[in-house]
N, C-alpha and C. Protein backbone atom coordinates (compact mmCIF):
# COMPACT_ATOMS: atom_id res chain seq x y z
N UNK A 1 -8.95 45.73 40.87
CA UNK A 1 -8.57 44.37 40.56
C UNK A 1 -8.46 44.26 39.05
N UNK A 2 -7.65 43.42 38.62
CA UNK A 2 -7.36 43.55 37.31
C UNK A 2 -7.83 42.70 36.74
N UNK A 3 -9.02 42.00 36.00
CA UNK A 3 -9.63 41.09 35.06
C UNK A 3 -9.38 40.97 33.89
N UNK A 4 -9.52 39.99 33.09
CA UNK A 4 -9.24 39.85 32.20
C UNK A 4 -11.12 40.73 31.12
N UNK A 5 -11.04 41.62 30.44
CA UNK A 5 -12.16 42.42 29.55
C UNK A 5 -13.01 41.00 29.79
N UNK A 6 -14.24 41.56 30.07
CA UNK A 6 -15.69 40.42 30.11
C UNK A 6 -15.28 39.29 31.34
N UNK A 7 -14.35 39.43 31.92
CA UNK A 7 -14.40 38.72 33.02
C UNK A 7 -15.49 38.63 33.97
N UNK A 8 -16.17 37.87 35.11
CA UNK A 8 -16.90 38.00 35.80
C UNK A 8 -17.12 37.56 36.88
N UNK A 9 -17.24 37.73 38.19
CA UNK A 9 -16.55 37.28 39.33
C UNK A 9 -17.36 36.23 39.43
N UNK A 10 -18.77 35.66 39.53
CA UNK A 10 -19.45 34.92 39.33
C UNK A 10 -19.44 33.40 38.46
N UNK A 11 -18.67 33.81 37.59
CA UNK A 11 -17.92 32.76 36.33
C UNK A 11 -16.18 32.50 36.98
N UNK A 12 -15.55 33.53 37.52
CA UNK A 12 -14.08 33.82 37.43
C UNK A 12 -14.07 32.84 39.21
N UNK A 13 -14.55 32.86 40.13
CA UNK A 13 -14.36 32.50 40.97
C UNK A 13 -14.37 31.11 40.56
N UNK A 14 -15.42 30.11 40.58
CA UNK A 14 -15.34 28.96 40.17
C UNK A 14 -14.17 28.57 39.15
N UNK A 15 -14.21 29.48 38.18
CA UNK A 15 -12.87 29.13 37.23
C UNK A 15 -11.72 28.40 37.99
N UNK A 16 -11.52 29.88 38.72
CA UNK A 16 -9.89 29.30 39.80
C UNK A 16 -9.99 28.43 40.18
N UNK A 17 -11.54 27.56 41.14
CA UNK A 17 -11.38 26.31 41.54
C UNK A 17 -11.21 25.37 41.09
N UNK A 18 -12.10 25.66 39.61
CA UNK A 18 -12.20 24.35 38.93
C UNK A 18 -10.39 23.90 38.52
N UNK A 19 -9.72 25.15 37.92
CA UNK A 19 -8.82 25.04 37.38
C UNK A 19 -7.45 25.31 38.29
N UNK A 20 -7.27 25.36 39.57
CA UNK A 20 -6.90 25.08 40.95
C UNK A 20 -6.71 23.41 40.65
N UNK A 21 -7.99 23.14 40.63
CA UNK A 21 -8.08 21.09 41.25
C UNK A 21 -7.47 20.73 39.80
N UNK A 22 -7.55 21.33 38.51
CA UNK A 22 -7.32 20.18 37.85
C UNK A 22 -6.19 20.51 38.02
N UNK A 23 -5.12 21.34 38.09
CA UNK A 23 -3.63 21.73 38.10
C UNK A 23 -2.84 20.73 39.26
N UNK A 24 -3.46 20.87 40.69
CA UNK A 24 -3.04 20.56 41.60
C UNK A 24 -3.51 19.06 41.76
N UNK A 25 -3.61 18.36 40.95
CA UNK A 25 -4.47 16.55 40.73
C UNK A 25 -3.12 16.42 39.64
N UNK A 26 -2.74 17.49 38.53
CA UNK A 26 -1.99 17.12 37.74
C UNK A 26 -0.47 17.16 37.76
N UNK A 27 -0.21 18.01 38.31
CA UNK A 27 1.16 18.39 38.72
C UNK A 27 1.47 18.07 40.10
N UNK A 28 0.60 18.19 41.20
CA UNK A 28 1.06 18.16 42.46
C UNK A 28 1.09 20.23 42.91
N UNK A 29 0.30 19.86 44.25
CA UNK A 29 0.08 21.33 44.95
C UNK A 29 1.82 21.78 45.48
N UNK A 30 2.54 21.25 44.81
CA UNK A 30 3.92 22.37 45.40
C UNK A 30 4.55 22.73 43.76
N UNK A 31 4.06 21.98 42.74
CA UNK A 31 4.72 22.69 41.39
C UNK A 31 3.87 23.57 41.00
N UNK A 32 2.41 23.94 41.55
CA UNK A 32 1.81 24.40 40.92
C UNK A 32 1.89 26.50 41.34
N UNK A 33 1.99 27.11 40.59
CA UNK A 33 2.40 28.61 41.13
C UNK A 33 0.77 29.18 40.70
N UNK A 34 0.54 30.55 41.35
CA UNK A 34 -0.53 30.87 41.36
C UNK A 34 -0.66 31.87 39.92
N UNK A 35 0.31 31.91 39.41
CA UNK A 35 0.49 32.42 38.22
C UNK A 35 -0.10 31.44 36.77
N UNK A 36 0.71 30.25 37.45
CA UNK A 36 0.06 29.25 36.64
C UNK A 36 -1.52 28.98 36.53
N UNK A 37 -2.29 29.07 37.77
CA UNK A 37 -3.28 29.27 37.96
C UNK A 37 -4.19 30.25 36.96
N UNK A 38 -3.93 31.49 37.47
CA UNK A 38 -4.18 32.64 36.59
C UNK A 38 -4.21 32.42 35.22
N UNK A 39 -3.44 32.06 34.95
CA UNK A 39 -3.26 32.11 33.69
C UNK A 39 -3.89 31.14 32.72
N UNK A 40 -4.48 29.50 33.35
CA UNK A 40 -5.01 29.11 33.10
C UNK A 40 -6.76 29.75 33.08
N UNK A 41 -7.08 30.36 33.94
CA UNK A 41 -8.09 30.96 33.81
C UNK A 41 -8.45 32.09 33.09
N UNK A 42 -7.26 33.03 32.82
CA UNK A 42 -7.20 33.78 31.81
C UNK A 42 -7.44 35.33 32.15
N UNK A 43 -6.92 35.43 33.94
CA UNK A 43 -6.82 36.22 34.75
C UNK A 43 -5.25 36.92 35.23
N UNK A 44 -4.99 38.14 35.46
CA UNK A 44 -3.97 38.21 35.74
C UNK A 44 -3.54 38.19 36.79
N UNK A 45 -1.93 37.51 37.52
CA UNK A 45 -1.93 36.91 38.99
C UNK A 45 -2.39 37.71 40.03
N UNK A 46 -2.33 39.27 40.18
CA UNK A 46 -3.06 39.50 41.18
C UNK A 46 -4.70 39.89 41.55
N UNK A 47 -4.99 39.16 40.11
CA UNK A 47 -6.51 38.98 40.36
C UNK A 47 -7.00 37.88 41.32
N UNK A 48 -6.38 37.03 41.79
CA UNK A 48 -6.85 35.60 42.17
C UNK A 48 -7.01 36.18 43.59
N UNK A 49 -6.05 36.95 43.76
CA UNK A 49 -6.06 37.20 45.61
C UNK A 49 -7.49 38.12 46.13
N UNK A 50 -8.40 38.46 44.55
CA UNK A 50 -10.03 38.92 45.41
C UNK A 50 -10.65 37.83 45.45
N UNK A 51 -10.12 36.50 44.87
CA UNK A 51 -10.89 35.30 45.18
C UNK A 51 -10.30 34.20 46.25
N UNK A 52 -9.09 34.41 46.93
CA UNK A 52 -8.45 33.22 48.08
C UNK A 52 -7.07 34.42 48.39
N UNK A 53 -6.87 34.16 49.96
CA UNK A 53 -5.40 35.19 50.15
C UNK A 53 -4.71 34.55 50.27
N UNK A 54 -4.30 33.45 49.14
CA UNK A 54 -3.11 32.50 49.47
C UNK A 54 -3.71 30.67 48.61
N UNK A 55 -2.44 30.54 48.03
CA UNK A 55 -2.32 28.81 47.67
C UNK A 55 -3.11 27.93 48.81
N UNK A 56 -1.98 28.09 50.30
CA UNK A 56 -2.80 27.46 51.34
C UNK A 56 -4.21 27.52 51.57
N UNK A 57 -4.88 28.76 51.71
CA UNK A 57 -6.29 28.48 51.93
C UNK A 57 -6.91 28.13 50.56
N UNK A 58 -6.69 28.28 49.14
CA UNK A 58 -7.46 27.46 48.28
C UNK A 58 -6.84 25.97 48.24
N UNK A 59 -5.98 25.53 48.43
CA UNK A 59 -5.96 24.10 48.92
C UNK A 59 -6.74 23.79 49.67
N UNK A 60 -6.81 25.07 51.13
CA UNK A 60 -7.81 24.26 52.20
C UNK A 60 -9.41 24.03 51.63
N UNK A 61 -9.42 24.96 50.71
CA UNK A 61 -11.16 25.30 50.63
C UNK A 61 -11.18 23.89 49.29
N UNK A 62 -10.09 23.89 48.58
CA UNK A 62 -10.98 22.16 47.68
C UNK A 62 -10.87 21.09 48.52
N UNK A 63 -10.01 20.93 49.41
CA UNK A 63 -10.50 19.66 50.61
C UNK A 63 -11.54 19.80 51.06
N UNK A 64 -12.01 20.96 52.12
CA UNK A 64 -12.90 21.35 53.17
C UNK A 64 -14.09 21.22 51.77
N UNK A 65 -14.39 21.63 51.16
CA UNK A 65 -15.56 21.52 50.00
C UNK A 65 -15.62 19.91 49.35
N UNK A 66 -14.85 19.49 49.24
CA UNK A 66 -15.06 18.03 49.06
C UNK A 66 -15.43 17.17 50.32
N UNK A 67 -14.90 17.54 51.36
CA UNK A 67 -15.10 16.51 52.27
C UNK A 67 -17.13 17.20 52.89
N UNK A 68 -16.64 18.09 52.59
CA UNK A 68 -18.42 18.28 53.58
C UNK A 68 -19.17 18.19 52.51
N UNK A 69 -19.30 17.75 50.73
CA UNK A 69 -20.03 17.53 49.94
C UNK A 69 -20.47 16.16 50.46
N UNK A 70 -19.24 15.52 50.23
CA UNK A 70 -19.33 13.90 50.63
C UNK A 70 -20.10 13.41 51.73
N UNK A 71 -19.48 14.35 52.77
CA UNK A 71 -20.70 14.13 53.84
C UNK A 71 -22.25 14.32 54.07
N UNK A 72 -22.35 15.25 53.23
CA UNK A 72 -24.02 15.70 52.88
C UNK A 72 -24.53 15.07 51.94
N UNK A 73 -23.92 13.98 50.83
CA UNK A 73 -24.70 13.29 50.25
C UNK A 73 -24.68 11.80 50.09
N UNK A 74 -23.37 11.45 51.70
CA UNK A 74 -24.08 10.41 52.28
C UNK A 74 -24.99 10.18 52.75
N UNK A 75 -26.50 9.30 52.79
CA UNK A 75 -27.18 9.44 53.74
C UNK A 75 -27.51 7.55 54.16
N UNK A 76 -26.88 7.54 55.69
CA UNK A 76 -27.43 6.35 55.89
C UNK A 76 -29.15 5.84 56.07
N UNK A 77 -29.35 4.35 55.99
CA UNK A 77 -30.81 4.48 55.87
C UNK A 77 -30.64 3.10 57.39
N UNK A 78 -31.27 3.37 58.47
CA UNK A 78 -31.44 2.38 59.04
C UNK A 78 -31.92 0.75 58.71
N UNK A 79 -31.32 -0.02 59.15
CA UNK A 79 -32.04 -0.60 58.78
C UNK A 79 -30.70 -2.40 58.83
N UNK A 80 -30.66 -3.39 57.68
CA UNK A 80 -29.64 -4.68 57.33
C UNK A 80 -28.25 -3.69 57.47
N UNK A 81 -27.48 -4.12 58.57
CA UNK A 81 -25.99 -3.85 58.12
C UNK A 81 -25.63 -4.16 56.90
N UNK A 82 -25.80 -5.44 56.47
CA UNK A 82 -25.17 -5.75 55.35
C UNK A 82 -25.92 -4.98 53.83
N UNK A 83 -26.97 -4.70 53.71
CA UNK A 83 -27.78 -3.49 52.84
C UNK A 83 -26.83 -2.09 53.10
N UNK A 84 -26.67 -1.79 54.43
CA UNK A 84 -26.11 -0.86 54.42
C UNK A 84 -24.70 -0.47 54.35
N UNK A 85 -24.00 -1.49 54.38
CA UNK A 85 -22.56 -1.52 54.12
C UNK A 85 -22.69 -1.80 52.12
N UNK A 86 -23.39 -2.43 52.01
CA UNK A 86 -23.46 -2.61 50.13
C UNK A 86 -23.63 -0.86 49.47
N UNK A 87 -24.35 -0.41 50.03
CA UNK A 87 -25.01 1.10 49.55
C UNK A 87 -23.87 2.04 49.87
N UNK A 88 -23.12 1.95 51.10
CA UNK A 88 -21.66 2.28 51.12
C UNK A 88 -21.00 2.36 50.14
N UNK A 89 -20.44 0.81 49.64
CA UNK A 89 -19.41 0.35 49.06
C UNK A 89 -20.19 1.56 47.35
N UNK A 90 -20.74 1.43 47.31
CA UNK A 90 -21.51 1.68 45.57
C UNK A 90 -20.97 3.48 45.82
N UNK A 91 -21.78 3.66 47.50
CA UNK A 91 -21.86 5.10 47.44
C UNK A 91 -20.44 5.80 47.08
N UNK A 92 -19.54 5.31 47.91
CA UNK A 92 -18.23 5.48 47.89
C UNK A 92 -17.55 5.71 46.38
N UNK A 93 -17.73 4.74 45.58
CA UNK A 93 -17.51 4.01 44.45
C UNK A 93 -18.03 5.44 43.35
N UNK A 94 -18.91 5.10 43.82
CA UNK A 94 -19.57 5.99 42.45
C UNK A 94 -19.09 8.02 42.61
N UNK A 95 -18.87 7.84 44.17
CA UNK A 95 -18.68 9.04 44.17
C UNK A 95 -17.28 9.62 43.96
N UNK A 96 -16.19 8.81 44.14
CA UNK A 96 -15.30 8.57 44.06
C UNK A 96 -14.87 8.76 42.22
N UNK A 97 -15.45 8.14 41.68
CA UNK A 97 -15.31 8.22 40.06
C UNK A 97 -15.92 9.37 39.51
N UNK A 98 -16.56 9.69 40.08
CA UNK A 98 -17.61 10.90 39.80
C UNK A 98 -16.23 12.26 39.86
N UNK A 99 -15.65 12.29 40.89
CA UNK A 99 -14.88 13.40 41.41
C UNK A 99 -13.38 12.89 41.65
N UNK A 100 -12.43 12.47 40.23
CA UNK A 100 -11.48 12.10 40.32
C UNK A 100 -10.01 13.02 41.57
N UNK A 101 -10.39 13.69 40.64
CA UNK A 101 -9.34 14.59 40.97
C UNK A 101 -9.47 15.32 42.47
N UNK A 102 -10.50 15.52 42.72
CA UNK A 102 -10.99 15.52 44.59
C UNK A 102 -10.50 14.66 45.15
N UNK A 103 -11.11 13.44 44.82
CA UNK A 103 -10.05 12.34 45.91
C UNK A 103 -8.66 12.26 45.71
N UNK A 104 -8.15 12.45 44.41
CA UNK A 104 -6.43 12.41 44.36
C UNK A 104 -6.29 13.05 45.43
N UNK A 105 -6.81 14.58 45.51
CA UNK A 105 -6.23 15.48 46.01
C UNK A 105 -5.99 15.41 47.70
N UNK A 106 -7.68 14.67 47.81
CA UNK A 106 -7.40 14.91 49.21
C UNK A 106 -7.03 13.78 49.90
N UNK A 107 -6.49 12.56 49.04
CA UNK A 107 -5.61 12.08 49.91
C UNK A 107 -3.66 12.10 49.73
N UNK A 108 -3.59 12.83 48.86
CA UNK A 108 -2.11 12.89 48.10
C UNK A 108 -1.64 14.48 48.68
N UNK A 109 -2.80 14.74 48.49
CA UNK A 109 -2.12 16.69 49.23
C UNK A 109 -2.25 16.94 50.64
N UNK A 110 -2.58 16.08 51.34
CA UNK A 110 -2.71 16.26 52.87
C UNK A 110 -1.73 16.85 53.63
N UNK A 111 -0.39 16.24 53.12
CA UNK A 111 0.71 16.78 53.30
C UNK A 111 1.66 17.94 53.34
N UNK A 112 0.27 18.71 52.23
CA UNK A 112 0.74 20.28 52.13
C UNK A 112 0.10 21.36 52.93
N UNK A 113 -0.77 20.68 53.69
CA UNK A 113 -1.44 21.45 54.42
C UNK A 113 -0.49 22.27 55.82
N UNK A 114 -0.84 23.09 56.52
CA UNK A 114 -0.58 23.72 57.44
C UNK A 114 -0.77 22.72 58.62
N UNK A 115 -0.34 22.77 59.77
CA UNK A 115 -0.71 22.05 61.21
C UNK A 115 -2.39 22.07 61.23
N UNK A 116 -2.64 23.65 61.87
CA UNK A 116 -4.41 23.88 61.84
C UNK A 116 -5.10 23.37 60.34
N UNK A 117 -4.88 23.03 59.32
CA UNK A 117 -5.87 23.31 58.46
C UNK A 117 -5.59 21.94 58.00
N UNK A 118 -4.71 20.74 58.30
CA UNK A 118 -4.91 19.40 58.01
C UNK A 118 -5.47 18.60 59.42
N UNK A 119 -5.61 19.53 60.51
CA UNK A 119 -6.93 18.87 61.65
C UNK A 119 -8.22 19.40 61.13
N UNK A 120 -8.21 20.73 60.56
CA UNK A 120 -9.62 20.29 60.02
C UNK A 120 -10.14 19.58 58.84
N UNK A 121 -9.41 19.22 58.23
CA UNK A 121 -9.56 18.64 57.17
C UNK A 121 -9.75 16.87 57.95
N UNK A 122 -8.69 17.07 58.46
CA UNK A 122 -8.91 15.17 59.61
C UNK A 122 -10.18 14.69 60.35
N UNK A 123 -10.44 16.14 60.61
CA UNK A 123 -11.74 16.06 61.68
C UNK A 123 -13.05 15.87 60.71
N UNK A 124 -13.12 16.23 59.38
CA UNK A 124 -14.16 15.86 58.48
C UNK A 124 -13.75 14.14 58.09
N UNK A 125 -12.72 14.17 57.45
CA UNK A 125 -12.48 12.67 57.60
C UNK A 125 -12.76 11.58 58.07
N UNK A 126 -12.36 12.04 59.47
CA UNK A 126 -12.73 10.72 60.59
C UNK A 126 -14.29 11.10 61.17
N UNK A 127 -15.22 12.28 60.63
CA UNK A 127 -16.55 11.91 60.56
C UNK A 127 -16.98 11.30 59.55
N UNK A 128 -16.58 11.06 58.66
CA UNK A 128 -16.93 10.72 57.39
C UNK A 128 -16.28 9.21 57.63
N UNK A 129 -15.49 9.14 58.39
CA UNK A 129 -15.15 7.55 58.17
C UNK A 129 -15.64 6.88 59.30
N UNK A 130 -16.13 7.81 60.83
CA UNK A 130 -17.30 7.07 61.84
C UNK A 130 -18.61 6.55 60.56
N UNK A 131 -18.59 7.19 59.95
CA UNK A 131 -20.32 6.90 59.12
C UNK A 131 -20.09 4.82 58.60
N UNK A 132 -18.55 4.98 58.51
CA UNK A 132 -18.48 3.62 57.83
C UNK A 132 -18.53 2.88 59.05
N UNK A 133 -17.72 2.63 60.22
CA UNK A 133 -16.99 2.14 61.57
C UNK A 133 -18.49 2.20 61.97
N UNK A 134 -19.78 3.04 62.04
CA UNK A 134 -21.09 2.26 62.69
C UNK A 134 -21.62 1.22 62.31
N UNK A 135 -21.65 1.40 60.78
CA UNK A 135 -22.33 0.13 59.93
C UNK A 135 -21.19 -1.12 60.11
N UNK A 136 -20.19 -1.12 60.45
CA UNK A 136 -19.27 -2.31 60.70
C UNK A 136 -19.66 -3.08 61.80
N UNK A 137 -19.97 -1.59 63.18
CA UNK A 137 -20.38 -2.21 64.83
C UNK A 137 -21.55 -2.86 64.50
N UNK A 138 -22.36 -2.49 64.00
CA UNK A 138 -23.76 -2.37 63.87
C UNK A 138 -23.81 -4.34 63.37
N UNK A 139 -23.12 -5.11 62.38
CA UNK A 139 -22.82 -6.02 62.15
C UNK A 139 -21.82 -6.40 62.26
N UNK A 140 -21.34 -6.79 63.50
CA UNK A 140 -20.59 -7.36 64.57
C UNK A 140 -21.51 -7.43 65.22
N UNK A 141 -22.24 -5.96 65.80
CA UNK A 141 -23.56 -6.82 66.90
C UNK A 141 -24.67 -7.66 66.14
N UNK A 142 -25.16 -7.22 65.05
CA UNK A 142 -25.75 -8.08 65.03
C UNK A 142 -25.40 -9.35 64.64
N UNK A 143 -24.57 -9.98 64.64
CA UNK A 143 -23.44 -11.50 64.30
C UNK A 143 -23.42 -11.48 62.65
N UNK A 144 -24.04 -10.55 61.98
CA UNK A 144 -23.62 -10.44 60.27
C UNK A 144 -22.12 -10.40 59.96
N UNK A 145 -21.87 -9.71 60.65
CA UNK A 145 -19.89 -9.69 60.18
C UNK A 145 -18.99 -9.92 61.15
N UNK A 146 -17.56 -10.56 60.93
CA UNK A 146 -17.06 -10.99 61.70
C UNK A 146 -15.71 -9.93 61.51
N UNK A 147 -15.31 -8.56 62.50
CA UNK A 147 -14.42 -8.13 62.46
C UNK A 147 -13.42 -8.14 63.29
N UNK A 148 -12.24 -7.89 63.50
CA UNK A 148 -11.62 -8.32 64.57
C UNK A 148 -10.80 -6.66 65.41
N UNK A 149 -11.33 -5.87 64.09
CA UNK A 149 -10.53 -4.49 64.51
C UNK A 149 -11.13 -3.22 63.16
N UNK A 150 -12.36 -3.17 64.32
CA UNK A 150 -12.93 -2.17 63.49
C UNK A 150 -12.56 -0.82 62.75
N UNK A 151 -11.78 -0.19 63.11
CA UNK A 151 -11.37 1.32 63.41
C UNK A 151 -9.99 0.61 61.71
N UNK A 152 -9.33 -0.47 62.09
CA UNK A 152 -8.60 -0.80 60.96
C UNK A 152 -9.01 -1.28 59.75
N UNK A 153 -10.41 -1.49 59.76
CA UNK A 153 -10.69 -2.56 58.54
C UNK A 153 -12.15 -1.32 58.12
N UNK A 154 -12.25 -0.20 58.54
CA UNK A 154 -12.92 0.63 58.00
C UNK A 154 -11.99 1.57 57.24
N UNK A 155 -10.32 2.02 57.91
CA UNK A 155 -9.58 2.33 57.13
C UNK A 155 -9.26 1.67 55.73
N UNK A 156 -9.00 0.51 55.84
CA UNK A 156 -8.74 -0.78 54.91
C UNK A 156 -9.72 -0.54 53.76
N UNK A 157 -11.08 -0.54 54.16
CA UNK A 157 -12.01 -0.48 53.10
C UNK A 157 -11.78 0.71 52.09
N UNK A 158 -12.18 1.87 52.99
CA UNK A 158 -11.83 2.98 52.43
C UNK A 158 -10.51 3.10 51.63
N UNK A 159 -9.49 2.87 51.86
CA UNK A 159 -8.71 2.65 50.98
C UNK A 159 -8.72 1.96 49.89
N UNK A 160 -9.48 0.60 49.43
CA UNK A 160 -9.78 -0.10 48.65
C UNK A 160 -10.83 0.54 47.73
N UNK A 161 -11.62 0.44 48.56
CA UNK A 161 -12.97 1.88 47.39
C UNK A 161 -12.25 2.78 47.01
N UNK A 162 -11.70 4.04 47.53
CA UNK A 162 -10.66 4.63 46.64
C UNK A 162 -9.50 4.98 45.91
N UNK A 163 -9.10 3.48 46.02
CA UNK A 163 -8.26 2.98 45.18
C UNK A 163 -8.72 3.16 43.52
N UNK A 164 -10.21 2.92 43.04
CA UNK A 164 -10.60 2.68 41.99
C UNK A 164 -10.24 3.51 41.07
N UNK A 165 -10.08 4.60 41.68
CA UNK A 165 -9.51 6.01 40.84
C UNK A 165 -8.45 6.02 40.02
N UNK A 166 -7.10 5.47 40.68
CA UNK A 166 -6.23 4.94 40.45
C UNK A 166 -6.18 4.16 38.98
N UNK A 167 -6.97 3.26 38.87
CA UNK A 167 -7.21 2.41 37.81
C UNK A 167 -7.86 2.79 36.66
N UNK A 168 -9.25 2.97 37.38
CA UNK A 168 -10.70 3.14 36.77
C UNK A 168 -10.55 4.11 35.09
N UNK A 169 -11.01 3.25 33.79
CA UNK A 169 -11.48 4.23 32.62
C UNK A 169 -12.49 4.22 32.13
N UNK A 170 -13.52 5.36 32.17
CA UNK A 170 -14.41 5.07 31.36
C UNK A 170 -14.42 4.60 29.89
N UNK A 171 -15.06 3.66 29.53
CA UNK A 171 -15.23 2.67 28.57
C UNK A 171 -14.32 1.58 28.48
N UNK A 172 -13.69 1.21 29.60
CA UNK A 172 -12.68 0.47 29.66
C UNK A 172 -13.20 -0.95 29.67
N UNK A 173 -12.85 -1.78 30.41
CA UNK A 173 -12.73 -3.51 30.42
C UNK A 173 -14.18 -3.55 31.29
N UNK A 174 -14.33 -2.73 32.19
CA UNK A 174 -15.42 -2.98 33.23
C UNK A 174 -16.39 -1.92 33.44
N UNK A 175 -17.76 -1.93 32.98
CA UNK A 175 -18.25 -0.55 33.87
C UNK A 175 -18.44 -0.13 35.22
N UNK A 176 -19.07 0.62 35.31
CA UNK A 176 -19.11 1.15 37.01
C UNK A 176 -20.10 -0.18 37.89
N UNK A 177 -20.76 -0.67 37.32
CA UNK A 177 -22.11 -1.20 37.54
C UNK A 177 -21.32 -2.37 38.00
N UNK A 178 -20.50 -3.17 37.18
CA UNK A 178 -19.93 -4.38 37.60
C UNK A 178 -18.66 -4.07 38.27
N UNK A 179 -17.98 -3.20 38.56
CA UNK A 179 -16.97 -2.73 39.73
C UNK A 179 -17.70 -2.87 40.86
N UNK A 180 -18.94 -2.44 40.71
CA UNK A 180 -19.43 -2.06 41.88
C UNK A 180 -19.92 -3.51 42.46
N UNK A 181 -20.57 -4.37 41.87
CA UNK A 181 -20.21 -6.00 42.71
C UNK A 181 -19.07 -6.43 42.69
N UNK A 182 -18.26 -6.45 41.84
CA UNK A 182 -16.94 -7.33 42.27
C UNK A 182 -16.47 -6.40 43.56
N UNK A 183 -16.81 -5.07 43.89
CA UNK A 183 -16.05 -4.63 45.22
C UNK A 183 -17.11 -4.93 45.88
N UNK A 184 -18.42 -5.12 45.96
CA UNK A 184 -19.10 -5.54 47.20
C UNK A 184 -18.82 -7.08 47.38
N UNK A 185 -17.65 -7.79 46.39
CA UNK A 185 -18.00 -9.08 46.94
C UNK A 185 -16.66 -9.28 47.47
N UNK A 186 -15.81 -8.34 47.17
CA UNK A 186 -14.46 -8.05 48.02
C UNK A 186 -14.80 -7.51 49.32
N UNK A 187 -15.37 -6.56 49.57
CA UNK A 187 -15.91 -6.25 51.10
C UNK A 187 -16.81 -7.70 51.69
N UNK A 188 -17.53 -8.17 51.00
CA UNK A 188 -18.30 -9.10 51.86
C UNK A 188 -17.15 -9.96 52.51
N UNK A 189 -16.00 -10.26 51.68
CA UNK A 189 -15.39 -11.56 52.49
C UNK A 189 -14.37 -10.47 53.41
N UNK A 190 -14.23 -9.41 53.08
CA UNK A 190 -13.09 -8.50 53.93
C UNK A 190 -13.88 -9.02 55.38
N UNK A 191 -15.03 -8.48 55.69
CA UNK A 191 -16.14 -8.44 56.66
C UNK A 191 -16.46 -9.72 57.07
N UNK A 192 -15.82 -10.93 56.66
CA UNK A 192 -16.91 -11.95 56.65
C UNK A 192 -18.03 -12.21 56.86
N UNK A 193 -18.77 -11.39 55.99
CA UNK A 193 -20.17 -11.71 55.91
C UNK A 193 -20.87 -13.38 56.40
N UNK A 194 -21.80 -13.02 57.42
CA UNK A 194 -22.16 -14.22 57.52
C UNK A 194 -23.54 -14.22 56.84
């Protein structure tokens, strides 16, 4: 394999990812060539293939790695729907800003995926978006929120929380802290909080 002198697979693997997501957040995953890649890392192109055998599966692996992060450091806490839909909205929020270019990706590159490898990527998704759709049932039963179509207004949300990305600058007009109520007070009336 051909490295670049002092290269190290340990350092060089992560490289590609890191510098994979920022390429493919910046350009879009069909301008981006694996050369370009390489080269940002400072590897030559057929070094990358001892680290992924193909564009497609390192696309698949920064979705599939974002989405099962997200899922492992959600953790619901039993307990007030409406506590727990707030801790949502923040969780979402914060994680979301935290990992710009992850969420671009994985909702803007879905499209480049293969048949098999955008169901698994769906199938983390729509576990990750049951986590929201319980805390919704959960207040509906208990008469806290008034929804009329759960499965749509958990999509809805989610789209709104990561929307922020879109916008969001650090040191800008608003910090994270006060985004984070003005969107819990946009979800409260989405929900009609009672």
């Amino acid at each position: 394999m051909a490295r670049t002198q002092g290269s190290r697979a340990d350092i060089t693997g992560p490289l590609i990812r890191d510098e994979a997501l920022r390429l493919f957040a910046r350009q879009g995953y069909a301008a981006v060539s694996m050369r370009q890649i390489a080269s940002a890392v400072g590897v030559q192109a057929g070094a990358l293939y001892a680290y992924t055998p193909d564009k497609q599966a390192l696309l698949l692996d920064l979705l599939e790695s974002h989405m099962q992060e997200l899922l492992a450091a959600w953790k619901d806490i039993p307990g007030d729907p409406l506590a727990r839909l707030e801790r949502f909205v923040r969780f979402h929020i914060d994680t979301s800003l935290d990992h710009p270019d992850a969420v671009f990706l994985s909702y803007m590159e879905l499209r480049n995926l293969t048949p098999e490898n955008f169901a698994r990527i769906a199938d983390l998704r729509n576990r990750y978006e049951a986590r929201l759709s319980a805390i919704l049932r959960d207040g509906v039963a208990a008469g806290m929120m008034q929804i009329d179509d759960v499965k749509l207004t958990t999509l809805a949300l989610i789209a709104m929380l990561t929307g922020v990305t879109n916008w969001y600058r650090e040191g800008g007009r608003l910090d994270r802290r006060r985004i984070g109520e003005i969107y819990w007070g946009l979800v409260r009336g989405a929900v009609r909080a009672v």
